[in-house]
Protein backbone atom coordinates (compact mmCIF):
# COMPACT_ATOMS: atom_id res chain seq x y z
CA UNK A 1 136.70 68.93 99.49
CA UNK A 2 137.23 72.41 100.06
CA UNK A 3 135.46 74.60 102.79
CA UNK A 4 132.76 76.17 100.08
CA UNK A 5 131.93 72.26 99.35
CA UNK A 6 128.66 70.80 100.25
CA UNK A 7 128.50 67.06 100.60
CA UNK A 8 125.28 66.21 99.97
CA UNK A 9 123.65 62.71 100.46
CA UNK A 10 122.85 59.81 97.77
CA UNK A 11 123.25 60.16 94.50
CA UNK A 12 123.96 63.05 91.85
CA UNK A 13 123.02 63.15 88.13
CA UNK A 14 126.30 65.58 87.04
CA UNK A 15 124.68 67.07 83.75
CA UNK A 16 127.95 69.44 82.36
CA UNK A 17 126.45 72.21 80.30
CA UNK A 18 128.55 75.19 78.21
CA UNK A 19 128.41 78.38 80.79
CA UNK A 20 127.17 80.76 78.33
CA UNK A 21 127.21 83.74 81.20
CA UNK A 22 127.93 83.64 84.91
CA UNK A 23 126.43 85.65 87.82
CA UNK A 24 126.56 85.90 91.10
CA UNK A 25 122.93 84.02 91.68
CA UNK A 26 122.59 82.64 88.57
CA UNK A 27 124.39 81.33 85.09
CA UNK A 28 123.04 81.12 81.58
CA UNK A 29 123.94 77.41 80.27
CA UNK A 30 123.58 75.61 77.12
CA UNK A 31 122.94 71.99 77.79
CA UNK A 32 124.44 69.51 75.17
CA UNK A 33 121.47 68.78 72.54
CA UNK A 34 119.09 71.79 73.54
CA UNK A 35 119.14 74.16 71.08
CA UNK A 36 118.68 77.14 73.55
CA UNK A 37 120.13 78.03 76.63
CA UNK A 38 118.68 77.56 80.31
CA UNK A 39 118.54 79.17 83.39
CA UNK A 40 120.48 78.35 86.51
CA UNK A 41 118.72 79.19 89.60
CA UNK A 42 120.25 78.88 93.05
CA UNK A 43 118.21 77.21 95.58
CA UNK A 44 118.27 79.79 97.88
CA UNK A 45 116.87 82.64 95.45
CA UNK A 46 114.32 79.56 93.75
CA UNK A 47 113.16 79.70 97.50
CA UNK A 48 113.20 83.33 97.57
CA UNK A 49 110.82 83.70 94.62
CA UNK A 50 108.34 81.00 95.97
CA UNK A 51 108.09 82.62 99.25
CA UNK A 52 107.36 86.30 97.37
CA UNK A 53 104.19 83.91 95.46
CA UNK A 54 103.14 82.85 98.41
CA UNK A 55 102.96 85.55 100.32
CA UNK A 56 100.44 87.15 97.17
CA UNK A 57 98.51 84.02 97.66
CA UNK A 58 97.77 84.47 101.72
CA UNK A 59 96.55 87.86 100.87
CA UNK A 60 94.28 86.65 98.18
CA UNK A 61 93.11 84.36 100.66
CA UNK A 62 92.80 86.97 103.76
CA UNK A 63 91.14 89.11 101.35
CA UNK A 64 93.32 91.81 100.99
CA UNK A 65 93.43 92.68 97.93
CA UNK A 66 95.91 95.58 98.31
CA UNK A 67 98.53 93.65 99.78
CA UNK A 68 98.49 90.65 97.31
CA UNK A 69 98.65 93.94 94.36
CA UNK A 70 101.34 95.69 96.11
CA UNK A 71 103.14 92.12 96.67
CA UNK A 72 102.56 91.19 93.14
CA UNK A 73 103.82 94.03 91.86
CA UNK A 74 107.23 92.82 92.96
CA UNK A 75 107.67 89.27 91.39
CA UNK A 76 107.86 91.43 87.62
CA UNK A 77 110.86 93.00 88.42
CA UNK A 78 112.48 90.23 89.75
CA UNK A 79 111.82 88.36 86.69
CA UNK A 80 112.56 91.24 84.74
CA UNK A 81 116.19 91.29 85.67
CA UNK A 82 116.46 87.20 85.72
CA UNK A 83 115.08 87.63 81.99
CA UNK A 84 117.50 91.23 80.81
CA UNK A 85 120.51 88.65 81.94
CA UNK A 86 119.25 85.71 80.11
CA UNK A 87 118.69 87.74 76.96
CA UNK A 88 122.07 89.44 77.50
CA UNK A 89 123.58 86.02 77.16
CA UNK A 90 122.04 84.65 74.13
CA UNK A 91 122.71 87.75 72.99
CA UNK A 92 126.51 88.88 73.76
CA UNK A 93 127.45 84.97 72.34
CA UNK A 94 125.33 85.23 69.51
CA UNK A 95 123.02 82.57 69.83
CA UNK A 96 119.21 82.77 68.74
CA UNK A 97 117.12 83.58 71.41
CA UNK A 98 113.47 81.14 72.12
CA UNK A 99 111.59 84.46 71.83
């Protein structure tokens, strides 16, 4: 085990995919038997997004309205950019795209 490895307790489903496209926070794979190709989140940036949702959701609560907008208004752009990479993919290896 080398000093990147993380050992993590109980058991592991290993599901190997075909790396379509790699990133730095994420990787565009084609499971055997799906006929399109997925997204590979990291934990850390799955977390990330949740805590950007949630933070729209305590304004909503609280009320204020122009912090959940201004805080919405970011989770797009993220997704833009998780989306432009997907697409790039697909794209760049020639494989139909879901959409």
């Amino acid at each position: 085990m080398s000093a990147g490895d993380v050992r993590l307790d109980g058991a592991m489903e290993r599901v190997w995919g075909r790396a379509v496209h790699g990133c730095c926070i994420d990787a565009v794979v084609r499971q055997p038997g799906r006929r399109f190709p997925g997204l590979l989140m990291q934990g850390d940036s799955l977390h990330i997004l949740r805590s950007d949702l949630a933070e729209v959701v305590g304004a909503c609560e609280r009320g204020d309205l122009a912090e959940a907008r201004d805080s919405a208004g970011l989770l797009p752009v993220g997704l833009d950019a998780l989306l432009a990479r997907y697409a790039d993919a697909w794209q760049e290896h020639e494989i139909p795209g879901p959409y």
